[in-house]
Protein backbone atom coordinates (compact mmCIF):
# COMPACT_ATOMS: atom_id res chain seq x y z
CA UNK A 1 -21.63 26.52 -56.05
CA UNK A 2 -23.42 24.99 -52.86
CA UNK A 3 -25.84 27.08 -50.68
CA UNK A 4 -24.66 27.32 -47.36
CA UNK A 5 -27.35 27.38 -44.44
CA UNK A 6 -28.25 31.04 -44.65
CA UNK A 7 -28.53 30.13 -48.52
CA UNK A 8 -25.70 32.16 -49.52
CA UNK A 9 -23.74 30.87 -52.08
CA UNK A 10 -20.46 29.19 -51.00
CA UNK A 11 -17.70 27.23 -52.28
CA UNK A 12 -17.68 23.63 -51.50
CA UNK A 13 -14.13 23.42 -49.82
CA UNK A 14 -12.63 19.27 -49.19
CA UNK A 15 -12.68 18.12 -45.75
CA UNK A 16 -9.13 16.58 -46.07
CA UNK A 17 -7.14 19.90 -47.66
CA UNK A 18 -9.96 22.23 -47.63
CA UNK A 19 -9.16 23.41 -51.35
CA UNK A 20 -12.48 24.21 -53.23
CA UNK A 21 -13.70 21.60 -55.24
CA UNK A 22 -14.93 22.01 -58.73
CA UNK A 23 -18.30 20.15 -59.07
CA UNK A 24 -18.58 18.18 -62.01
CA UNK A 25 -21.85 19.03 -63.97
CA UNK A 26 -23.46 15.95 -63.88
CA UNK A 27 -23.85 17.14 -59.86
CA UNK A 28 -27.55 18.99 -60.18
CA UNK A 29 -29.32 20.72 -57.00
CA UNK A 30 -30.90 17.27 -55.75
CA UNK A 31 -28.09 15.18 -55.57
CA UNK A 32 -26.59 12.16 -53.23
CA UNK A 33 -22.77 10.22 -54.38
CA UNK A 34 -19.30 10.30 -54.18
CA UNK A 35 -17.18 13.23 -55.26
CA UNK A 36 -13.17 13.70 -55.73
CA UNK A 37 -11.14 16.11 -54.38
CA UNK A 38 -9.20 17.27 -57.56
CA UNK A 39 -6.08 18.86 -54.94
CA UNK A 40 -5.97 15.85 -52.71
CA UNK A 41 -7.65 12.64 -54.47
CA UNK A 42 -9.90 12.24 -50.99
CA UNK A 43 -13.12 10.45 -51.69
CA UNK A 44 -16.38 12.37 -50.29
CA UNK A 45 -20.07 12.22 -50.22
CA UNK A 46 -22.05 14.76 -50.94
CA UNK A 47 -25.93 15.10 -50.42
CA UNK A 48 -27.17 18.35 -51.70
CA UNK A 49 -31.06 19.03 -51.77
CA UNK A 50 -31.83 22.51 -53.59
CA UNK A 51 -28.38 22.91 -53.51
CA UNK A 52 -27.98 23.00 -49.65
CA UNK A 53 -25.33 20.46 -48.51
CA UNK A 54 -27.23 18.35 -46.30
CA UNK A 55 -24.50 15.65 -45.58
CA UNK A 56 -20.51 15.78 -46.42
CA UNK A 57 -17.90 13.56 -44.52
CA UNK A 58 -14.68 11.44 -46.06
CA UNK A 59 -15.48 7.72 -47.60
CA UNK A 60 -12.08 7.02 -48.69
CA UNK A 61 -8.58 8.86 -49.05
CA UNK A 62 -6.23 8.45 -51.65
CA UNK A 63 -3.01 7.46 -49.05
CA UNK A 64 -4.74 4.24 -48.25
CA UNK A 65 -5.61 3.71 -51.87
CA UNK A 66 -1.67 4.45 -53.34
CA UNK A 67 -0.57 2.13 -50.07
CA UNK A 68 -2.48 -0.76 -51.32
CA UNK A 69 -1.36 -0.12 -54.56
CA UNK A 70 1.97 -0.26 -53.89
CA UNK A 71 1.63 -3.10 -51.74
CA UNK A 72 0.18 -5.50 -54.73
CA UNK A 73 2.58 -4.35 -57.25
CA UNK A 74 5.49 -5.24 -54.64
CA UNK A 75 3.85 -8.35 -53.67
CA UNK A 76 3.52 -9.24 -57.62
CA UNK A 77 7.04 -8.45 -58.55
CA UNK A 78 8.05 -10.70 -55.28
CA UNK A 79 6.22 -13.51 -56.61
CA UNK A 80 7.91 -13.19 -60.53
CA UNK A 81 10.98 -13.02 -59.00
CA UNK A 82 13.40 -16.59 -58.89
CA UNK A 83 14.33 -17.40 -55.41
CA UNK A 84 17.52 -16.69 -54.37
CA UNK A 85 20.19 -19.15 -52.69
């Protein structure tokens, strides 16, 4: 759980789906990285000081991740492949 402004005790819900997200417990009260969307795969950052999220936006979704993905496997079966003709 997060602290909201008031300090109440909230849910930190993702930006892309707004699902909550289940903090990993390596995430203590004073803490600044990345966290993962466990619904959606979205990439955030997270800057919680005494708990109170002080900074949260999107750093990366998983669409353009599985796209380029996708794109280097087809682009290495292309190149395996014989030519044709």
């Amino acid at each position: 759980m997060v602290k909201d402004k008031d300090g109440n005790e909230t849910e930190l819900l993702c930006l892309a789906c707004n699902k909550p997200i289940t903090l990993p417990k390596y995430i203590v009260e004073d803490y600044k990285g990345e966290v993962g969307c466990q619904e959606c795969g979205y990439i955030l950052y997270l800057k919680l000081e005494d708990w109170y999220v002080r900074e949260y936006r999107i750093i990366r979704d998983n669409a353009t991740e599985m796209a380029a993905k996708k794109t280097m496997e087809e682009l290495r079966k292309a190149l395996q492949e014989p030519e044709r003709g």
